[in-house]
PDB file of N, CA and C in Angstrom:
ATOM      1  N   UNK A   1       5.207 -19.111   6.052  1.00  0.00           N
ATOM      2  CA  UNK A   1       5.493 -20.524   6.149  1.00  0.00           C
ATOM      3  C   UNK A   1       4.791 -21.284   5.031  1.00  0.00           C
ATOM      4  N   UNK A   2       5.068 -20.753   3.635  1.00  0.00           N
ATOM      5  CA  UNK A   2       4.513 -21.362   2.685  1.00  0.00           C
ATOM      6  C   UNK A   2       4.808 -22.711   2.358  1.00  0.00           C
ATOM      7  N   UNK A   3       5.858 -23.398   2.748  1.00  0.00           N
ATOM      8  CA  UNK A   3       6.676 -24.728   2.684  1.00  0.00           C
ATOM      9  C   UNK A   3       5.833 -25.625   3.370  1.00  0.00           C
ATOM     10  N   UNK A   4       4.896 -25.062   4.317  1.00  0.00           N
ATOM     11  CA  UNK A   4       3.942 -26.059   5.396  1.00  0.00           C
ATOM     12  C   UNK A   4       3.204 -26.358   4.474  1.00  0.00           C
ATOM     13  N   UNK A   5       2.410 -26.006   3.011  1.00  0.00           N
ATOM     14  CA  UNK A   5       1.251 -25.856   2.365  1.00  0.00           C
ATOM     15  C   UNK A   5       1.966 -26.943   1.480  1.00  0.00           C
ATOM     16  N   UNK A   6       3.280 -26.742   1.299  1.00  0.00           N
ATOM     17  CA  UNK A   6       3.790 -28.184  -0.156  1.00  0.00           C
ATOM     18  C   UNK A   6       4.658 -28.937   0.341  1.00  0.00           C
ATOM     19  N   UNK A   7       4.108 -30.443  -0.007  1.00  0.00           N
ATOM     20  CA  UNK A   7       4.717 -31.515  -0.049  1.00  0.00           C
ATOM     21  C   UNK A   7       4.950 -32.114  -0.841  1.00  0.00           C
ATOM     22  N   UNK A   8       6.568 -32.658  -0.898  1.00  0.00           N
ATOM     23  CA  UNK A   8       7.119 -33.163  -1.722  1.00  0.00           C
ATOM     24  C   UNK A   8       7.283 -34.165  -2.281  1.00  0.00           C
ATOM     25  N   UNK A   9       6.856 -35.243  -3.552  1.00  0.00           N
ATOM     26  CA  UNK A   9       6.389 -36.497  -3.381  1.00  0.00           C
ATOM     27  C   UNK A   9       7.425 -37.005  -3.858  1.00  0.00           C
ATOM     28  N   UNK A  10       7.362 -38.742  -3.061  1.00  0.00           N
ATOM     29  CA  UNK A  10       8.374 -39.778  -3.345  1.00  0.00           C
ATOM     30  C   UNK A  10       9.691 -39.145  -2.892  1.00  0.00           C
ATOM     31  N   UNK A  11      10.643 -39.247  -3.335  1.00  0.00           N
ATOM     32  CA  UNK A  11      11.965 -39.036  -2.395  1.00  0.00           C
ATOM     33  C   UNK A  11      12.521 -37.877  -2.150  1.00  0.00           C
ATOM     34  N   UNK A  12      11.681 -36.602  -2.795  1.00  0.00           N
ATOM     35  CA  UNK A  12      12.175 -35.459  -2.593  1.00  0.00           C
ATOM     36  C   UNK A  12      12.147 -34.821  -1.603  1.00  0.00           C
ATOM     37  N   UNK A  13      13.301 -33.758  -1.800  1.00  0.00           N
ATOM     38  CA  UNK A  13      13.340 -33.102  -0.080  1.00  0.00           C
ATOM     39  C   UNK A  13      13.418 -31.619  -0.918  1.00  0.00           C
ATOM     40  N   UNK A  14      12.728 -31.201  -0.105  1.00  0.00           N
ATOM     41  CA  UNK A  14      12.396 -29.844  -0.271  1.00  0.00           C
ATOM     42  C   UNK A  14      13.833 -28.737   1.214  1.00  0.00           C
ATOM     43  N   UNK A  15      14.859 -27.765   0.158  1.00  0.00           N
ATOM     44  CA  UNK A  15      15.611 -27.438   1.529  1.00  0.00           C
ATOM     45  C   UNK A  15      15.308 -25.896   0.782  1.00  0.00           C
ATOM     46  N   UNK A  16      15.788 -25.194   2.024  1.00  0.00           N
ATOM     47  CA  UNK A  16      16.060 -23.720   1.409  1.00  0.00           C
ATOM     48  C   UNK A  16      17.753 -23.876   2.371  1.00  0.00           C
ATOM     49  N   UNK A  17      18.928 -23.100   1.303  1.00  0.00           N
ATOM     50  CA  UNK A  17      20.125 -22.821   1.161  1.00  0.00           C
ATOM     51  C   UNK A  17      20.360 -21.582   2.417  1.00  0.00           C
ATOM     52  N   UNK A  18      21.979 -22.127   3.099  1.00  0.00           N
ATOM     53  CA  UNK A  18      21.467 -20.952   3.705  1.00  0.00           C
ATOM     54  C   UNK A  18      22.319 -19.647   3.202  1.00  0.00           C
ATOM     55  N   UNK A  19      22.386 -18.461   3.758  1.00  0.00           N
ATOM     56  CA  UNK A  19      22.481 -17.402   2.939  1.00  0.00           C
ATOM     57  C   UNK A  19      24.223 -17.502   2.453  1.00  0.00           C
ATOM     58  N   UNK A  20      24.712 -17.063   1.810  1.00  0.00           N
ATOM     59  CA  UNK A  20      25.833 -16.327   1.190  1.00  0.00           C
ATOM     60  C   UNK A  20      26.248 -15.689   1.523  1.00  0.00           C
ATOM     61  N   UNK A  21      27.721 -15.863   2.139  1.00  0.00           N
ATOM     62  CA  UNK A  21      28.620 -14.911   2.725  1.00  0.00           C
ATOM     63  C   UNK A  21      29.045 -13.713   1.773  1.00  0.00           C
ATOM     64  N   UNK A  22      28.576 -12.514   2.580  1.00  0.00           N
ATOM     65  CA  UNK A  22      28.802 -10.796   1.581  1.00  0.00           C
ATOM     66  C   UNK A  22      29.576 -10.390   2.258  1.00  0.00           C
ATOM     67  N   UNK A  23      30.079 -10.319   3.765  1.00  0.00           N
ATOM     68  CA  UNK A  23      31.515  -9.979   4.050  1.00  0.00           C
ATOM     69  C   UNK A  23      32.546 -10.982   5.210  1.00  0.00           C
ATOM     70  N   UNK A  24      33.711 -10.519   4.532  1.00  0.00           N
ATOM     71  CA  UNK A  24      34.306 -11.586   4.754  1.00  0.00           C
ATOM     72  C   UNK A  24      35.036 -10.892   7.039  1.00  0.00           C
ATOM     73  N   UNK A  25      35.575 -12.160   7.263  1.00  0.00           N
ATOM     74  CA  UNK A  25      35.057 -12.144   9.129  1.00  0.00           C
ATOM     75  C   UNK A  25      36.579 -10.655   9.000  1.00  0.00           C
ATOM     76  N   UNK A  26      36.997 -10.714   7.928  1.00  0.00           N
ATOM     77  CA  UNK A  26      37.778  -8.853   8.433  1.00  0.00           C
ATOM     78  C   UNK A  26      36.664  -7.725   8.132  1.00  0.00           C
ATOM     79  N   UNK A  27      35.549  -8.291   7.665  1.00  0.00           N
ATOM     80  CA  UNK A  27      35.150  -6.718   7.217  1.00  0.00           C
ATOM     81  C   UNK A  27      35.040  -6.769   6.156  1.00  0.00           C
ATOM     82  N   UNK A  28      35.400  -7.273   4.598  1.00  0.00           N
ATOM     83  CA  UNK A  28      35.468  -6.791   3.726  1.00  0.00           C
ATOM     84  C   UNK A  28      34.333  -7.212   2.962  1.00  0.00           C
ATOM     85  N   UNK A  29      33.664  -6.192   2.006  1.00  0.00           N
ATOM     86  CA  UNK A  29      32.511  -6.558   1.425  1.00  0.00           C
ATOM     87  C   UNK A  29      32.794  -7.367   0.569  1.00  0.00           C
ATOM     88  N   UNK A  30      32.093  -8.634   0.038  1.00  0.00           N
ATOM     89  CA  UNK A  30      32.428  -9.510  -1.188  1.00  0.00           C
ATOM     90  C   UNK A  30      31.208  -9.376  -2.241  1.00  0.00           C
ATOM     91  N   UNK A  31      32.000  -8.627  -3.482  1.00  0.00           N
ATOM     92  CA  UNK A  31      31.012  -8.797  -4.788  1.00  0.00           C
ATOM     93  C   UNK A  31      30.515  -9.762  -4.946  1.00  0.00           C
ATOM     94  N   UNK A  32      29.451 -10.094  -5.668  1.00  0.00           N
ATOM     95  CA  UNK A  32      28.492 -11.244  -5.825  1.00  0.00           C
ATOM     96  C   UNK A  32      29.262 -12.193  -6.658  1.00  0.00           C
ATOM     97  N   UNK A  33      29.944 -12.004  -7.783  1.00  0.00           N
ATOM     98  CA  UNK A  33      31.018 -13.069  -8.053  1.00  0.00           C
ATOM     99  C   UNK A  33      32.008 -13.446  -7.404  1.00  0.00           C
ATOM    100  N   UNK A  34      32.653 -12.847  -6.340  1.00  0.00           N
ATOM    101  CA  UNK A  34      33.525 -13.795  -5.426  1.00  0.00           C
ATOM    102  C   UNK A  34      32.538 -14.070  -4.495  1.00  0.00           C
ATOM    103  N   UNK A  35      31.478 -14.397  -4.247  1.00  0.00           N
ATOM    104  CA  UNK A  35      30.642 -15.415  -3.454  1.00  0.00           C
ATOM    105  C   UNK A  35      30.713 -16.826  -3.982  1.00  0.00           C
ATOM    106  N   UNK A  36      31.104 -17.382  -2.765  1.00  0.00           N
ATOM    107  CA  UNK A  36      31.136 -18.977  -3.218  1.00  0.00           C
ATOM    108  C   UNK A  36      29.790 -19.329  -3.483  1.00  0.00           C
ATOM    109  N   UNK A  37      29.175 -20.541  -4.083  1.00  0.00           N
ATOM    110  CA  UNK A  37      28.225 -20.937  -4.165  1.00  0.00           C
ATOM    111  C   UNK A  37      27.921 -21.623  -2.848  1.00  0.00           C
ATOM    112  N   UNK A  38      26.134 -21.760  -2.177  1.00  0.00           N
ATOM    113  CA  UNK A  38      25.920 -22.216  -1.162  1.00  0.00           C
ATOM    114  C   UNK A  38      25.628 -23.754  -1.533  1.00  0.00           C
ATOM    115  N   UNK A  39      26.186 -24.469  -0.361  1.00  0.00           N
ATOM    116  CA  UNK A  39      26.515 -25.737  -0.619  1.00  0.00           C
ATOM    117  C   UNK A  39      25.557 -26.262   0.891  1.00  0.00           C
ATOM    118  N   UNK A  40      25.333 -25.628   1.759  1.00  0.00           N
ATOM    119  CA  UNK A  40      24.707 -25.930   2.638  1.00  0.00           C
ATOM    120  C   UNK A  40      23.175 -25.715   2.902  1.00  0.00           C
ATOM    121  N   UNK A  41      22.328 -26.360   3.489  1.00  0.00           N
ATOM    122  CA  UNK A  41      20.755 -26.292   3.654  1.00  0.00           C
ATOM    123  C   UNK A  41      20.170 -26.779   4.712  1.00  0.00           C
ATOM    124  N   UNK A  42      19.429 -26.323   5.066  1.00  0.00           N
ATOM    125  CA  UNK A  42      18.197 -26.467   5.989  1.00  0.00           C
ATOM    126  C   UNK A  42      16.881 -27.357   5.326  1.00  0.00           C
ATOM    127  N   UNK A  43      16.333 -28.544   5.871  1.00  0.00           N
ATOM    128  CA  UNK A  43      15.413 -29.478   5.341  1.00  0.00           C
ATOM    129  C   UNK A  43      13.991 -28.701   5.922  1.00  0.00           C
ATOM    130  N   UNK A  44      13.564 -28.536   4.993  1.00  0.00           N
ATOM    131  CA  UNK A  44      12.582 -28.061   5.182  1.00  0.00           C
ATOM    132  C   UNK A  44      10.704 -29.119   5.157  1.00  0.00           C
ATOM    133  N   UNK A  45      10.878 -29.593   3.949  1.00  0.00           N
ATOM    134  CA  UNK A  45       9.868 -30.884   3.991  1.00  0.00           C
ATOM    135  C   UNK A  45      10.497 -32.108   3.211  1.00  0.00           C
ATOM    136  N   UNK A  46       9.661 -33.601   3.986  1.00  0.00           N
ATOM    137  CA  UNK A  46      10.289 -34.474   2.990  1.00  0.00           C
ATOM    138  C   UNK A  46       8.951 -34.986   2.427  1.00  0.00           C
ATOM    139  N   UNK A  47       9.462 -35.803   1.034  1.00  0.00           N
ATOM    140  CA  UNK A  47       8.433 -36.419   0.529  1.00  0.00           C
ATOM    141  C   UNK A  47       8.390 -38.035   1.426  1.00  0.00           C
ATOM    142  N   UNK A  48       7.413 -39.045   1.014  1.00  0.00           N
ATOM    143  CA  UNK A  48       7.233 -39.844   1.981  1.00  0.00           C
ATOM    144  C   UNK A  48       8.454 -40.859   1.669  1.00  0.00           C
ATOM    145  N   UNK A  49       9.167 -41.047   0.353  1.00  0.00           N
ATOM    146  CA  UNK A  49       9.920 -41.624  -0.035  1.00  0.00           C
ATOM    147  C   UNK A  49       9.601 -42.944  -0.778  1.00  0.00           C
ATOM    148  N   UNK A  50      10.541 -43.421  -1.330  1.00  0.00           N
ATOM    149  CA  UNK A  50       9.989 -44.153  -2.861  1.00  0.00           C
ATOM    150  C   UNK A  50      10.258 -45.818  -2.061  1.00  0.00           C
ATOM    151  N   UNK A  51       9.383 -46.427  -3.766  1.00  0.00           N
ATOM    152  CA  UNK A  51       9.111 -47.872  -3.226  1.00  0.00           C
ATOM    153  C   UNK A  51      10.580 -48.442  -4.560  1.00  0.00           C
ATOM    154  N   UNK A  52      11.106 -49.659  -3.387  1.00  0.00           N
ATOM    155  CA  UNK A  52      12.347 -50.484  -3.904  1.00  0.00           C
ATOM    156  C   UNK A  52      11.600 -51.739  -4.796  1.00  0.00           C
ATOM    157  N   UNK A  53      12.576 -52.697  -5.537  1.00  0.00           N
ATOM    158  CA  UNK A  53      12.201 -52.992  -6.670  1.00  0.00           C
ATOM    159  C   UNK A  53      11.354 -54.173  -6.125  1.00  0.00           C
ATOM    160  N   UNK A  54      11.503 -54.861  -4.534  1.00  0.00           N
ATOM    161  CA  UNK A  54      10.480 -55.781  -3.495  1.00  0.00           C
ATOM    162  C   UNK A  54       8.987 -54.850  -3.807  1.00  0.00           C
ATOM    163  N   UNK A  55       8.613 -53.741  -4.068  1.00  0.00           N
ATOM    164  CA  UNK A  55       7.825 -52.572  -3.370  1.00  0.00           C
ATOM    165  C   UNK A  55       7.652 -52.585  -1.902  1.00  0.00           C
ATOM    166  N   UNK A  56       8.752 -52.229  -1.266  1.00  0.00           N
ATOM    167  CA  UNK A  56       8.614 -51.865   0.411  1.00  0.00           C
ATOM    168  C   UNK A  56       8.670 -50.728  -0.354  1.00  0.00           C
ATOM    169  N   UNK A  57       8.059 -49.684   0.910  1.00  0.00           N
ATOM    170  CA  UNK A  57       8.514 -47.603   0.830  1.00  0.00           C
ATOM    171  C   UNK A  57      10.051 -47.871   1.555  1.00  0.00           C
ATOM    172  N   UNK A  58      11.092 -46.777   0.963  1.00  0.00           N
ATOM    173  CA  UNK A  58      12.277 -46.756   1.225  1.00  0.00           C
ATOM    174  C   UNK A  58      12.194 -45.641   1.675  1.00  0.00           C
ATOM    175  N   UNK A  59      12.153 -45.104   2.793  1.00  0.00           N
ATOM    176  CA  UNK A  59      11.882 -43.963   3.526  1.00  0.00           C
ATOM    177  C   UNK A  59      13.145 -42.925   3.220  1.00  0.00           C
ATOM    178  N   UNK A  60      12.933 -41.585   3.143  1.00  0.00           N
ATOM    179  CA  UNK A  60      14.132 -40.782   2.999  1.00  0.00           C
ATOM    180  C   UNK A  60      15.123 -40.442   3.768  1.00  0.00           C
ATOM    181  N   UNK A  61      16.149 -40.553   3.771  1.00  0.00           N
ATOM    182  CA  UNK A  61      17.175 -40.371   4.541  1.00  0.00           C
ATOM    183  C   UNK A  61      17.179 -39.068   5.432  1.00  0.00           C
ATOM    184  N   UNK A  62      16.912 -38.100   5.369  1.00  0.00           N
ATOM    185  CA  UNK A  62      17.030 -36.817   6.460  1.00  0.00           C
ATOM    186  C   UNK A  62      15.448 -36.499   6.590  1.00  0.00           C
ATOM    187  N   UNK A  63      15.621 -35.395   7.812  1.00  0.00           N
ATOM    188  CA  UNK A  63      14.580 -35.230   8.283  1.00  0.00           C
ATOM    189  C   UNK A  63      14.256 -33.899   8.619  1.00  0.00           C
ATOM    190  N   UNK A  64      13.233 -33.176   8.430  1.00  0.00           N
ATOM    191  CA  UNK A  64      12.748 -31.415   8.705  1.00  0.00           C
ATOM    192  C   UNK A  64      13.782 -31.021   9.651  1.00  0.00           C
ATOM    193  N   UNK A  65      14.765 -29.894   9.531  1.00  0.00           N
ATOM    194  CA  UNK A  65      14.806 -29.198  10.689  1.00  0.00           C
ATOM    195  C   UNK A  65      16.669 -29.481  10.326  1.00  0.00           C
ATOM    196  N   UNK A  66      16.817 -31.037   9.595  1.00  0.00           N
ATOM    197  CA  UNK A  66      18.428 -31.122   9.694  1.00  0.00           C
ATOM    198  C   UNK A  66      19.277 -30.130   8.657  1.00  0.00           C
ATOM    199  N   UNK A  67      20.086 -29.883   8.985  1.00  0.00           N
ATOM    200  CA  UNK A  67      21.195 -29.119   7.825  1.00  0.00           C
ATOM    201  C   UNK A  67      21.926 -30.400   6.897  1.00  0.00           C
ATOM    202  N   UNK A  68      22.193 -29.721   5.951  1.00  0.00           N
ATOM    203  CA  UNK A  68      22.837 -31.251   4.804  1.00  0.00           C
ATOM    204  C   UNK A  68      23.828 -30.607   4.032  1.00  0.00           C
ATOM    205  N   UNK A  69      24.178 -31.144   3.641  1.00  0.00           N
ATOM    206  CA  UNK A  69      25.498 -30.702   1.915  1.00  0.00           C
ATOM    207  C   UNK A  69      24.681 -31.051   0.900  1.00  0.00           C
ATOM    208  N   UNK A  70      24.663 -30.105  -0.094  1.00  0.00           N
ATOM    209  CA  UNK A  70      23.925 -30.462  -1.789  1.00  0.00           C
ATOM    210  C   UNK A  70      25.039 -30.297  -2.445  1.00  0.00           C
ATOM    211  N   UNK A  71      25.208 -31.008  -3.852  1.00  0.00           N
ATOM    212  CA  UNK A  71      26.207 -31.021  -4.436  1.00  0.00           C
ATOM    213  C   UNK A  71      26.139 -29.313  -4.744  1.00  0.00           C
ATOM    214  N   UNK A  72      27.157 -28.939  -5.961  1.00  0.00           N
ATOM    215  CA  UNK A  72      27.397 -27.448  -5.890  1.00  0.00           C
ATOM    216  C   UNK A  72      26.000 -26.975  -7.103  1.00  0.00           C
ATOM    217  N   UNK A  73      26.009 -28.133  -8.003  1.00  0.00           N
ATOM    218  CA  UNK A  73      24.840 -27.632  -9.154  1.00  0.00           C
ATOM    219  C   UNK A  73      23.741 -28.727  -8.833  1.00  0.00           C
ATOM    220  N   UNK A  74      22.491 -28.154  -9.578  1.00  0.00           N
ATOM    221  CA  UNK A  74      21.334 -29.458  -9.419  1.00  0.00           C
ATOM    222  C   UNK A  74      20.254 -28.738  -8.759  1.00  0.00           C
ATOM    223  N   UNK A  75      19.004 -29.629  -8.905  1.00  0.00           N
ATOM    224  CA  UNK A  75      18.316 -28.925  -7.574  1.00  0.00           C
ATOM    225  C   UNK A  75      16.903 -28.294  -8.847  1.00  0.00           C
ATOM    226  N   UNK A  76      15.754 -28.426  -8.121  1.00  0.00           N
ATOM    227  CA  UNK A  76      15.132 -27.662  -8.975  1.00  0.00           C
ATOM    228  C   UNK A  76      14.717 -26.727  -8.073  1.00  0.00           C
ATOM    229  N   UNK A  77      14.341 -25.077  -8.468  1.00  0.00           N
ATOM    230  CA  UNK A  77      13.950 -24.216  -7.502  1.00  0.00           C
ATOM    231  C   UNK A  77      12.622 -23.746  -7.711  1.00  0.00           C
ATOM    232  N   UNK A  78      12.141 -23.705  -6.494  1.00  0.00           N
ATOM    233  CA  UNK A  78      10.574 -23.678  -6.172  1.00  0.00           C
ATOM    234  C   UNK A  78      10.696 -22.557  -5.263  1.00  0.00           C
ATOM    235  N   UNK A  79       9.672 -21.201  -5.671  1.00  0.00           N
ATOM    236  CA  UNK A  79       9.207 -19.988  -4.889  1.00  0.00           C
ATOM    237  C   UNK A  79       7.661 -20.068  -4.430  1.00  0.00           C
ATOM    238  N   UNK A  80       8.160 -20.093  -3.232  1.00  0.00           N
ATOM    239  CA  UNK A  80       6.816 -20.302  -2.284  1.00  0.00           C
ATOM    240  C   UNK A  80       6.373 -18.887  -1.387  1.00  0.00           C
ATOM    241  N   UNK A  81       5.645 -18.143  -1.358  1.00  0.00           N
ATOM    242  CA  UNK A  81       5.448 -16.798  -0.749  1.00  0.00           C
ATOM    243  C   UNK A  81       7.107 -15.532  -1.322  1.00  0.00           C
ATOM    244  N   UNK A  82       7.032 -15.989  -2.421  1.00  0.00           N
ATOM    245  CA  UNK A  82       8.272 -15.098  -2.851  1.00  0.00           C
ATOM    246  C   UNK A  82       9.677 -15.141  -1.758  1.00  0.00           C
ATOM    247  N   UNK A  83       9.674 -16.871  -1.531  1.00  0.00           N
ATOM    248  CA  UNK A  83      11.360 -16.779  -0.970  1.00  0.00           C
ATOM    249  C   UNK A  83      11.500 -18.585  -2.003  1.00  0.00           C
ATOM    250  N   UNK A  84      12.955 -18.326  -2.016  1.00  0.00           N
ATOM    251  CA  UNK A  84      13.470 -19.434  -3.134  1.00  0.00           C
ATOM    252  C   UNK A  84      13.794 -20.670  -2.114  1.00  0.00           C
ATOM    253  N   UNK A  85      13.342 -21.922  -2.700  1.00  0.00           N
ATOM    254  CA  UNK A  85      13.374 -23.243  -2.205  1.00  0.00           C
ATOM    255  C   UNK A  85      13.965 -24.268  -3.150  1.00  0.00           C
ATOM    256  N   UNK A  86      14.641 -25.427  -2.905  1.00  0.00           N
ATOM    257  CA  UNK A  86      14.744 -25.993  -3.883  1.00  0.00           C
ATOM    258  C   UNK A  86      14.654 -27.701  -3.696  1.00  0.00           C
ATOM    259  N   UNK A  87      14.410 -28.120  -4.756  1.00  0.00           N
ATOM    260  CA  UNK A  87      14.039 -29.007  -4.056  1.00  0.00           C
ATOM    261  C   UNK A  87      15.403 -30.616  -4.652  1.00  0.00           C
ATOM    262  N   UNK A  88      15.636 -31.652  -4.488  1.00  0.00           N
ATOM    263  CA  UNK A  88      16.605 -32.438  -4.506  1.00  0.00           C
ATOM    264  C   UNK A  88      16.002 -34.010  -4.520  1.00  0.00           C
ATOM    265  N   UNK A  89      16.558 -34.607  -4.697  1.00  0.00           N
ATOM    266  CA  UNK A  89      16.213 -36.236  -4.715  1.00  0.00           C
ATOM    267  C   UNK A  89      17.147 -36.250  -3.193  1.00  0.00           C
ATOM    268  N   UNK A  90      16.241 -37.384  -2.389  1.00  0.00           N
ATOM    269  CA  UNK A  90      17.087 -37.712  -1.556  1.00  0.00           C
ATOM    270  C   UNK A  90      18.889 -38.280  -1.854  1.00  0.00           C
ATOM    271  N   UNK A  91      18.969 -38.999  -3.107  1.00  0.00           N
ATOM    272  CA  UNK A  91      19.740 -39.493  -3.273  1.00  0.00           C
ATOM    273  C   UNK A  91      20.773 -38.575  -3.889  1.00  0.00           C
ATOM    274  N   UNK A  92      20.182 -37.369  -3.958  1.00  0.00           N
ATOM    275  CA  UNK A  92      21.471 -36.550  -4.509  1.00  0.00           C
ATOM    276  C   UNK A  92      21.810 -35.295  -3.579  1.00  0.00           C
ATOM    277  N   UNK A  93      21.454 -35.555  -2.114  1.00  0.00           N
ATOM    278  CA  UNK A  93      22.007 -35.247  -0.856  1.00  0.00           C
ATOM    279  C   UNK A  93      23.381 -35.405  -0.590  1.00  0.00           C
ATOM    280  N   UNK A  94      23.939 -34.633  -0.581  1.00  0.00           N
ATOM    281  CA  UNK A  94      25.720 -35.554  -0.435  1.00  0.00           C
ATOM    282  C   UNK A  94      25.641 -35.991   1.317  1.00  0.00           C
ATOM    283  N   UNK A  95      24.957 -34.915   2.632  1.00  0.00           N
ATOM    284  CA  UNK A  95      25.642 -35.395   3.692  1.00  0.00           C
ATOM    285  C   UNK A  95      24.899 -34.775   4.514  1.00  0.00           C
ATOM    286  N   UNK A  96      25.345 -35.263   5.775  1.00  0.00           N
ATOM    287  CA  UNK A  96      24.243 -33.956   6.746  1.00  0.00           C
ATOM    288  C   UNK A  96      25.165 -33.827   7.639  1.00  0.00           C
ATOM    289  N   UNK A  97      24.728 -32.852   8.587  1.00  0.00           N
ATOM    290  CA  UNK A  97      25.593 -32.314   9.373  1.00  0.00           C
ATOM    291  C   UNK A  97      25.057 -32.997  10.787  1.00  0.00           C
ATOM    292  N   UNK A  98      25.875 -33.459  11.606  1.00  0.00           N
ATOM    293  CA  UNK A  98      25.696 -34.142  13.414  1.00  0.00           C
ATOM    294  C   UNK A  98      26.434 -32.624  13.919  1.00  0.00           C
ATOM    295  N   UNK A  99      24.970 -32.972  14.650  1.00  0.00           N
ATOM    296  CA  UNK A  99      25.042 -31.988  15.732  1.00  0.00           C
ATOM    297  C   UNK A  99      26.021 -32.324  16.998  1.00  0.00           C
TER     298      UNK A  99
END
Protein backbone atom coordinates (compact mmCIF):
# COMPACT_ATOMS: atom_id res chain seq x y z
CA UNK A 1 0.00 0.00 0.00
CA UNK A 2 2.64 2.32 -1.14
CA UNK A 3 -0.01 5.00 -2.47
CA UNK A 4 -0.90 5.53 1.47
CA UNK A 5 2.86 7.01 1.83
CA UNK A 6 2.19 9.73 -1.40
CA UNK A 7 0.18 12.53 -1.67
CA UNK A 8 -0.72 14.31 -4.38
CA UNK A 9 -0.53 18.10 -4.36
CA UNK A 10 -3.08 20.72 -5.53
CA UNK A 11 -5.50 19.09 -7.94
CA UNK A 12 -3.98 15.91 -8.66
CA UNK A 13 -5.43 12.59 -8.41
CA UNK A 14 -3.39 9.88 -8.16
CA UNK A 15 -5.49 6.47 -9.97
CA UNK A 16 -4.11 3.11 -10.85
CA UNK A 17 -5.90 1.75 -14.37
CA UNK A 18 -7.67 -1.18 -14.18
CA UNK A 19 -6.23 -4.23 -15.87
CA UNK A 20 -6.49 -5.02 -19.71
CA UNK A 21 -8.58 -7.37 -21.22
CA UNK A 22 -6.15 -10.64 -22.53
CA UNK A 23 -9.11 -12.81 -23.36
CA UNK A 24 -11.88 -12.10 -24.99
CA UNK A 25 -15.62 -13.49 -22.96
CA UNK A 26 -15.32 -16.61 -25.95
CA UNK A 27 -12.06 -17.61 -24.81
CA UNK A 28 -9.82 -16.18 -27.11
CA UNK A 29 -6.41 -14.98 -26.11
CA UNK A 30 -5.76 -11.25 -27.22
CA UNK A 31 -2.12 -10.20 -28.28
CA UNK A 32 -0.97 -7.17 -26.57
CA UNK A 33 -1.63 -5.03 -29.68
CA UNK A 34 -5.22 -5.85 -30.06
CA UNK A 35 -5.62 -4.73 -26.40
CA UNK A 36 -7.57 -1.70 -26.22
CA UNK A 37 -6.05 0.91 -24.21
CA UNK A 38 -7.36 1.22 -20.44
CA UNK A 39 -9.56 4.07 -20.17
CA UNK A 40 -10.88 3.21 -16.79
CA UNK A 41 -9.47 3.76 -12.99
CA UNK A 42 -9.70 3.37 -9.55
CA UNK A 43 -8.91 6.79 -7.33
CA UNK A 44 -6.57 6.04 -5.33
CA UNK A 45 -5.35 9.50 -3.51
CA UNK A 46 -6.40 13.06 -4.00
CA UNK A 47 -4.42 16.11 -3.71
CA UNK A 48 -6.18 18.79 -1.49
CA UNK A 49 -7.06 20.78 -4.60
CA UNK A 50 -6.18 24.20 -6.01
CA UNK A 51 -6.98 27.83 -5.06
CA UNK A 52 -9.47 29.94 -7.74
CA UNK A 53 -8.49 33.34 -8.94
CA UNK A 54 -10.90 34.84 -5.36
CA UNK A 55 -8.11 32.32 -3.55
CA UNK A 56 -10.92 30.03 -2.05
CA UNK A 57 -9.37 26.04 -2.24
CA UNK A 58 -11.46 24.51 -5.13
CA UNK A 59 -11.67 21.13 -3.80
CA UNK A 60 -11.27 18.12 -6.30
CA UNK A 61 -13.93 16.63 -7.89
CA UNK A 62 -13.70 12.68 -7.08
CA UNK A 63 -12.90 10.91 -4.24
CA UNK A 64 -10.54 7.60 -2.99
CA UNK A 65 -12.19 4.47 -3.75
CA UNK A 66 -14.39 6.02 -7.00
CA UNK A 67 -13.83 4.53 -10.55
CA UNK A 68 -13.55 7.41 -13.38
CA UNK A 69 -12.83 7.67 -17.27
CA UNK A 70 -9.23 9.21 -18.21
CA UNK A 71 -8.92 10.42 -21.52
CA UNK A 72 -7.09 7.60 -23.76
CA UNK A 73 -3.40 9.51 -23.60
CA UNK A 74 -1.96 11.82 -20.73
CA UNK A 75 -1.29 11.07 -17.29
CA UNK A 76 2.06 11.02 -15.72
CA UNK A 77 3.15 7.51 -14.32
CA UNK A 78 4.39 7.03 -10.91
CA UNK A 79 5.82 3.41 -9.51
CA UNK A 80 5.24 3.01 -6.03
CA UNK A 81 6.43 -0.54 -4.46
CA UNK A 82 6.99 -1.67 -8.16
CA UNK A 83 3.18 -1.42 -9.33
CA UNK A 84 2.37 1.51 -11.96
CA UNK A 85 0.17 4.57 -10.88
CA UNK A 86 -0.59 7.51 -12.62
CA UNK A 87 -1.33 10.41 -11.79
CA UNK A 88 -3.93 13.26 -13.70
CA UNK A 89 -5.15 16.83 -13.04
CA UNK A 90 -8.49 16.73 -11.71
CA UNK A 91 -9.56 18.61 -14.63
CA UNK A 92 -8.46 16.18 -17.10
CA UNK A 93 -10.78 13.44 -15.54
CA UNK A 94 -13.35 12.95 -18.23
CA UNK A 95 -16.13 11.14 -15.77
CA UNK A 96 -16.86 8.83 -13.04
CA UNK A 97 -18.79 6.07 -12.78
CA UNK A 98 -22.45 6.06 -10.27
CA UNK A 99 -22.80 3.29 -8.65
Amino acid sequence: MAFRKFLPLFDRVLVERLTAETVTKGGIMLPEKSQSKVVQATVMAVGPGSVNQKGHLQPVSVKVGENVLLPEYGGTKVVLDDKDYFLFRDGDILGKYMD
